[in-house]
Protein backbone atom coordinates (compact mmCIF):
# COMPACT_ATOMS: atom_id res chain seq x y z
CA UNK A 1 -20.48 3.65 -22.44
CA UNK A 2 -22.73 5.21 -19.73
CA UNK A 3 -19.94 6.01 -17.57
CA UNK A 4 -16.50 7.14 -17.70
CA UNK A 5 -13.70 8.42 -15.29
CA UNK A 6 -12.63 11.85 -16.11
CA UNK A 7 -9.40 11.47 -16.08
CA UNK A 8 -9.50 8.77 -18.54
CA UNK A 9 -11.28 10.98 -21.06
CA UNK A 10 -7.78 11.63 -23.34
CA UNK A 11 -6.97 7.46 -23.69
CA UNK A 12 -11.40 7.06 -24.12
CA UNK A 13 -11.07 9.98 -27.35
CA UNK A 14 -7.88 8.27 -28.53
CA UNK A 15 -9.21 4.60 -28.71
CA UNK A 16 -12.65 5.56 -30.19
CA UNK A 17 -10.88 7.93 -32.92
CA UNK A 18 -8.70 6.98 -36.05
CA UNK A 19 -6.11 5.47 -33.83
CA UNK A 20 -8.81 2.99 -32.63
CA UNK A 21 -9.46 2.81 -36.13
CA UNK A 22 -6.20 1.61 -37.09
CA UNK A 23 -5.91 -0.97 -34.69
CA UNK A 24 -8.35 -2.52 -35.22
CA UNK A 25 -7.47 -2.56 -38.95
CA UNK A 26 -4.52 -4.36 -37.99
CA UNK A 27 -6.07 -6.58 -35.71
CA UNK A 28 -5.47 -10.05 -37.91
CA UNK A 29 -1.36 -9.03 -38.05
CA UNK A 30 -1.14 -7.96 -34.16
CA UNK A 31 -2.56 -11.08 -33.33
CA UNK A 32 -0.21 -12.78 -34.60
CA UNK A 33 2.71 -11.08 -34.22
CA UNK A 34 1.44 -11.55 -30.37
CA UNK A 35 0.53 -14.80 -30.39
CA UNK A 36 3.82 -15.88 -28.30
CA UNK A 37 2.41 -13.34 -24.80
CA UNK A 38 -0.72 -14.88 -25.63
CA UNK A 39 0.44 -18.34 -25.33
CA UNK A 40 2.93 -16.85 -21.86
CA UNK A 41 -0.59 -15.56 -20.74
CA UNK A 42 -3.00 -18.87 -20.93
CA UNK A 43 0.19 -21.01 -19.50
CA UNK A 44 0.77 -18.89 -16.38
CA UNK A 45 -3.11 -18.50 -15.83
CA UNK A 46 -4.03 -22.47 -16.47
CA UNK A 47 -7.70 -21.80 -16.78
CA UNK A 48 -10.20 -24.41 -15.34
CA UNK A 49 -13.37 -25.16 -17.00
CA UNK A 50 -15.25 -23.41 -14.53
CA UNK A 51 -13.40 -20.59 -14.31
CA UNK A 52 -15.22 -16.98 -14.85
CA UNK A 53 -12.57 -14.25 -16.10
CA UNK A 54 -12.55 -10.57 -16.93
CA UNK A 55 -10.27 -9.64 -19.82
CA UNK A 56 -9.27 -6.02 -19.56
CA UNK A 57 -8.72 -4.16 -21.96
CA UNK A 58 -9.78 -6.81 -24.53
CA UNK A 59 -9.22 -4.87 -27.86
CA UNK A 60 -10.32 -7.04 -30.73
CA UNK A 61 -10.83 -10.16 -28.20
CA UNK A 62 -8.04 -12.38 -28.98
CA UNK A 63 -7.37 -13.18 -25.04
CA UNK A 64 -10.93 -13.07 -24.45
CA UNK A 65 -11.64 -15.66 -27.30
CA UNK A 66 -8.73 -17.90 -26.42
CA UNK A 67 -10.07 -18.46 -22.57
CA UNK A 68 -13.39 -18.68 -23.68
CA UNK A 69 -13.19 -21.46 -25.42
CA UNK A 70 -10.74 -23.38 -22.59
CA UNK A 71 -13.40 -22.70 -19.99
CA UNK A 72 -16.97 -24.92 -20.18
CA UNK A 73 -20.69 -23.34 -20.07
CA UNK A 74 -20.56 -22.96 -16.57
CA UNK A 75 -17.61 -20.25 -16.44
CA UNK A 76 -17.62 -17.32 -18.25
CA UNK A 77 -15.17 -15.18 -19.96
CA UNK A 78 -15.91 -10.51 -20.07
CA UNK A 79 -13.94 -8.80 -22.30
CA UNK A 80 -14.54 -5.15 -21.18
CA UNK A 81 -12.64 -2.31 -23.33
CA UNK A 82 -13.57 1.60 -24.02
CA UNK A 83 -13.43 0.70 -27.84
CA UNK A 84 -15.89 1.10 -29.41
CA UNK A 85 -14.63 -0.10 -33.05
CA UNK A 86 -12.13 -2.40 -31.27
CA UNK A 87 -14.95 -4.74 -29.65
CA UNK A 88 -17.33 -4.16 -33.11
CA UNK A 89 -14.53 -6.44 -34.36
CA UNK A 90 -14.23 -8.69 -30.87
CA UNK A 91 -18.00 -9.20 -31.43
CA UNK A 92 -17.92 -10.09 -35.21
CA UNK A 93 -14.80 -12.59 -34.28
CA UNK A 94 -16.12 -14.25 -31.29
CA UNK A 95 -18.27 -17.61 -32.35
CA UNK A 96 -21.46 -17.77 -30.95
CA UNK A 97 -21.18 -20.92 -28.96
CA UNK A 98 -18.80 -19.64 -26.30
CA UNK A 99 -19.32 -18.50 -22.81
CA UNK A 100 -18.51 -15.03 -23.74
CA UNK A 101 -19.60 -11.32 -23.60
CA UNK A 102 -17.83 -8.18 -24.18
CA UNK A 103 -19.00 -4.85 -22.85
CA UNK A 104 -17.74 -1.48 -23.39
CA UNK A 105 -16.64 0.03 -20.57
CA UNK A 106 -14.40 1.83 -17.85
CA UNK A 107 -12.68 -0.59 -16.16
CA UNK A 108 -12.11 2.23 -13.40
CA UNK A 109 -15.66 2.97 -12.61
CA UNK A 110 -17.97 0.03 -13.70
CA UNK A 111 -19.94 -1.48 -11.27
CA UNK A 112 -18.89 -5.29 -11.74
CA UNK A 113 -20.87 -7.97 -9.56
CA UNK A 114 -19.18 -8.09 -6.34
CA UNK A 115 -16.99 -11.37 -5.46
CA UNK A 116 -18.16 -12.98 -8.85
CA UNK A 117 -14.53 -13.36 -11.27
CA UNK A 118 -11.75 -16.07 -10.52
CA UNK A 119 -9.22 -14.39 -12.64
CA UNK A 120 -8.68 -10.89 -14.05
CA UNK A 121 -6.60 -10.82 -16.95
CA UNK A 122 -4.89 -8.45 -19.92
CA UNK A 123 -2.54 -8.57 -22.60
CA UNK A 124 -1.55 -5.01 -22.55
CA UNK A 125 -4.71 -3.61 -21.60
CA UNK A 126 -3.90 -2.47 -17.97
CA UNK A 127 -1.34 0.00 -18.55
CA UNK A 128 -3.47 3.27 -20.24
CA UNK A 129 -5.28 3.64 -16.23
CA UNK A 130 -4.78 7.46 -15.77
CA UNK A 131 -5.09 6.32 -11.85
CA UNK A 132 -4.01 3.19 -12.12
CA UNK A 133 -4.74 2.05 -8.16
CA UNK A 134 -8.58 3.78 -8.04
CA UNK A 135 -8.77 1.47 -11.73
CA UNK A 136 -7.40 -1.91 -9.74
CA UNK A 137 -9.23 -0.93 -6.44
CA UNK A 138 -12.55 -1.17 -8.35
CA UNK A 139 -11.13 -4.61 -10.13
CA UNK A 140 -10.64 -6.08 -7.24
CA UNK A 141 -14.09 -5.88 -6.43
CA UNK A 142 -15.38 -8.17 -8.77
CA UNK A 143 -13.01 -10.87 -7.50
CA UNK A 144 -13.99 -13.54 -5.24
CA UNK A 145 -12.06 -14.52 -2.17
CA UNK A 146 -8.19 -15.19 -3.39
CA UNK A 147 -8.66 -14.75 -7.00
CA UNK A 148 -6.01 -14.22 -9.24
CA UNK A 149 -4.21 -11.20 -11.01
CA UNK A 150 -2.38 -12.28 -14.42
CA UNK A 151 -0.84 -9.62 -16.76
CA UNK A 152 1.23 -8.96 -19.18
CA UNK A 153 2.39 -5.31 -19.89
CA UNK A 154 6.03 -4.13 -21.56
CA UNK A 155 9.48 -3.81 -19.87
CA UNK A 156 11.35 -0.79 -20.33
CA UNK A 157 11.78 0.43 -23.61
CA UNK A 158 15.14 -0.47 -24.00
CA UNK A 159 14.25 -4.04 -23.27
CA UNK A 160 11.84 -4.24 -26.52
CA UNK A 161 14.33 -2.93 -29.89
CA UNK A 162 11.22 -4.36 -31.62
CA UNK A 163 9.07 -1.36 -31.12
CA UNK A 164 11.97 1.18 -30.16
CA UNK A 165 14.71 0.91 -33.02
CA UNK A 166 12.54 1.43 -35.86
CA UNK A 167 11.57 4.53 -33.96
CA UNK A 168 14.86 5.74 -33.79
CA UNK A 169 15.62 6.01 -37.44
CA UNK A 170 12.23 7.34 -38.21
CA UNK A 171 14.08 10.39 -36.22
CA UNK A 172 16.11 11.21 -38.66
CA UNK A 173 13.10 12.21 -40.72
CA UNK A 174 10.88 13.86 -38.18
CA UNK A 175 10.99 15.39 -34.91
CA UNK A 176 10.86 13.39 -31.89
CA UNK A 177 7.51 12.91 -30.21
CA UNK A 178 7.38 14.92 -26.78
CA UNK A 179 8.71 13.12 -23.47
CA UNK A 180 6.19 10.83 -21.90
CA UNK A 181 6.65 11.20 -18.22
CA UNK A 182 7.45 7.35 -16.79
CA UNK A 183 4.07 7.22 -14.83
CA UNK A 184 1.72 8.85 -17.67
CA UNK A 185 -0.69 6.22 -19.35
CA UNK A 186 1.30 4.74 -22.18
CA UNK A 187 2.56 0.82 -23.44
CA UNK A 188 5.76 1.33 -21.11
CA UNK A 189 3.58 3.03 -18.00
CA UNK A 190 3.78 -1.00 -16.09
CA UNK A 191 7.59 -1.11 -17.04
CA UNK A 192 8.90 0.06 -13.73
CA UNK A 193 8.96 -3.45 -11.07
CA UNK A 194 8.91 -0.92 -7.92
CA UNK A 195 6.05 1.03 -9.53
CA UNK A 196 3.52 -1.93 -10.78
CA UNK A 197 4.17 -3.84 -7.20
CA UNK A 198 3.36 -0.48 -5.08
CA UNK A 199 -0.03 0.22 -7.18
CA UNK A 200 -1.07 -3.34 -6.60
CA UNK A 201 -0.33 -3.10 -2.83
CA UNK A 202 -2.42 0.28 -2.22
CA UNK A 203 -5.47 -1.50 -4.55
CA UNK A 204 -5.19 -4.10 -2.05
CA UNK A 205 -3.44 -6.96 -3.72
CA UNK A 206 -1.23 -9.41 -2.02
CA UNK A 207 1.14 -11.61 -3.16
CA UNK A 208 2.79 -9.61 -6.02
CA UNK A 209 5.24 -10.80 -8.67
CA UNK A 210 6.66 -9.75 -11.68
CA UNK A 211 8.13 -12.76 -13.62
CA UNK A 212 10.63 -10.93 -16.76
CA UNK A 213 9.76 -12.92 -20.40
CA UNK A 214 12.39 -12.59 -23.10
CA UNK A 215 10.64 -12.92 -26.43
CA UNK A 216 11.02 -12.56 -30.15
CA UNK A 217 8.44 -10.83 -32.74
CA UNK A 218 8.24 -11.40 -36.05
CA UNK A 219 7.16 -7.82 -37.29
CA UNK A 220 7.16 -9.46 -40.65
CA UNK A 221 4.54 -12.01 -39.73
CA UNK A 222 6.08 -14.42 -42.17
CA UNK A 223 5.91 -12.10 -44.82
CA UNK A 224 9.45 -10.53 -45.82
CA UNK A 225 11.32 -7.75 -45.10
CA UNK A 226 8.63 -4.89 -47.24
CA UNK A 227 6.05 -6.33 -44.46
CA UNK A 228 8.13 -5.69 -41.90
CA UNK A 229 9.23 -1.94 -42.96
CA UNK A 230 5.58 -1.33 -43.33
CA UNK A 231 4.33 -2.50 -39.89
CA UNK A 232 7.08 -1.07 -38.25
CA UNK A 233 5.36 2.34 -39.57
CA UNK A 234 1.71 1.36 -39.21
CA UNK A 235 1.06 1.30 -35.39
CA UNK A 236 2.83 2.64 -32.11
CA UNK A 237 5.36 5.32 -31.38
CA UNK A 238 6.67 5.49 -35.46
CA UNK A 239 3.43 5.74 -36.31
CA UNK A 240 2.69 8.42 -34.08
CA UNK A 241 5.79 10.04 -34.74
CA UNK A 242 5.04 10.24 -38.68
CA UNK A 243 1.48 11.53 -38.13
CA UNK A 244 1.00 15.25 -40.54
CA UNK A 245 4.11 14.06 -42.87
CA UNK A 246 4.36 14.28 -46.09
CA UNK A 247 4.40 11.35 -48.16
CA UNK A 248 7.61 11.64 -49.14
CA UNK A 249 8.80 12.25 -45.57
CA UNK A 250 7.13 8.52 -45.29
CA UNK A 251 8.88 7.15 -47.76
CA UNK A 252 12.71 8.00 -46.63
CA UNK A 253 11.42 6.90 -43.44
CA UNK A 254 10.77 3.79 -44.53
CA UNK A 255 13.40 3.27 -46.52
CA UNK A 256 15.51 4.02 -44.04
CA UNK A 257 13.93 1.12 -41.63
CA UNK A 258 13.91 -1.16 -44.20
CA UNK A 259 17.73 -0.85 -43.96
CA UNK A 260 17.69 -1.31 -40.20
CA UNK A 261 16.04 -4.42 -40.49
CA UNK A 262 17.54 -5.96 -42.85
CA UNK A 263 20.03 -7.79 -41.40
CA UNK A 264 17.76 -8.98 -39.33
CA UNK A 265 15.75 -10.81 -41.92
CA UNK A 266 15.11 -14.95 -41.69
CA UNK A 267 13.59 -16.26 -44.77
CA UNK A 268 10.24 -14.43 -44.78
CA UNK A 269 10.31 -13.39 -41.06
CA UNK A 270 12.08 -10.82 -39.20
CA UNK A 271 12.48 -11.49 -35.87
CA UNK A 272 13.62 -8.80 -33.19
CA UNK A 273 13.61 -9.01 -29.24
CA UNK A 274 11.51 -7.86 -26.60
CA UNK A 275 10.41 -8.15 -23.09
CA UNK A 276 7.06 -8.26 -20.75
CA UNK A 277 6.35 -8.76 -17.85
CA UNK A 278 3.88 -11.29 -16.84
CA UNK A 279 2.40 -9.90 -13.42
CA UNK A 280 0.37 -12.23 -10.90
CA UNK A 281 -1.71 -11.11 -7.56
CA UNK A 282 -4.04 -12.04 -5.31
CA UNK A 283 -6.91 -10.43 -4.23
């Protein structure tokens, strides 16, 4: 990456380290577990076979992949992420005939081709910006006249038990992780409507809405209630939470979110709810 904004140095360090590392590990479950916002995402953006699109953000390339291959040889899909082991695995996924490219980068400083991108996208990429309206100012360069905005990023925390009950029990085992302030860089950063719609105004989008999406995520991916206690543990804040803890710290942590969700339990899936927020703009 040849260069970087400053102040995204922490989230560049944290994505190119062992938590990187472990998302990418998990890459084949996540994508899965979030193939329903994918599906939300493609719907609301309709691509066109001569579309060109930046995915930001792209992670492993599961957005980037899935437009690719809806557009024809004359659009064009860029997955641009600071990961480096994250698009490693985009590149080794991505088949060779599509339209695609990935390139790792800051989204807040790179110097895309001016007026050149129908769409910018992301599936939960937007929402670690440190300043998020210098990041979308620079976006919205790329875009041609009246291109589109379309992304999804989490409502509040409340709204998604999926990723916030599990985390709660996991507190009677461990201390709780220190406040995150509701405008640092973070997955609930985009939860506030007032906030997302005023950075999008001062990066000089028009047109703003925020359309809520009640969903459901199988944290078991079809694979029973042990998969679920496990994943539940693997990635996000209970992961973080149980970082430095002894193994057997671990396991009563698990065992007791294995209780939690077990009531929740549907043949080999567990299904619990959460919410996005699919975002649209115009440049």
């Amino acid at each position: 990456m040849d260069v970087a904004h400053q102040a995204n140095a922490d989230q560049i360090a944290y994505w190119n380290g062992p938590n990187g590392r472990r998302w990418t590990d998990r890459q084949a479950s996540q994508d899965v577990l979030l193939a329903p916002v994918l599906q939300l995402l493609i719907d609301r953006i309709g691509p066109k076979a001569t579309d060109r699109i930046v995915d930001i953000g792209c992670g492993c390339g599961a957005t980037s992949i899935a437009l690719a291959e809806r557009v024809s040889s004359s659009g064009f899909v860029l997955g641009v992420d600071i990961s480096a082991p994250m698009l490693e695995r985009a590149r080794q996924l991505a088949p060779k005939r599509l339209p695609l490219d990935f390139v790792q980068a800051d989204a807040t400083v790179y110097p895309f081709a001016p007026a050149s991108f129908d769409f910018l996208v992301s599936r939960f990429g937007v929402m670690f910006f440190a300043e998020p309206v210098l990041s979308f100012a620079n976006l919205r360069k790329a875009l041609r006249p009246k291109g589109r905005v379309v992304f999804a990023c989490w409502r509040e925390p409340k709204e998604n038990p999926w990723m916030m009950a599990p985390l709660q029990v996991v507190y009677r085992h461990v201390p709780r992780l220190p406040q995150v302030g509701p405008e640092d860089p973070g997955p609930f950063a985009f939860a506030g409507e007032e906030r997302v719609t005023r950075i999008l105004r001062e990066a000089g989008y028009a047109d703003v809405a925020m359309e809520p999406c009640n969903i459901s995520l199988d944290i078991a991916i079809g694979r029973g209630l042990d998969a679920a206690a496990d994943a539940a543990l693997e990635i996000g804040p209970s992961a973080r939470a149980l970082e430095g803890h002894p193994p057997e710290v671990r396991a009563a942590a698990r065992g007791s979110v294995r209780e939690l969700l077990t009531p929740y339990v549907r043949g080999d899936t567990v299904p619990l709810p959460g919410s996005i927020w699919i975002v649209t703009a115009r440049a």
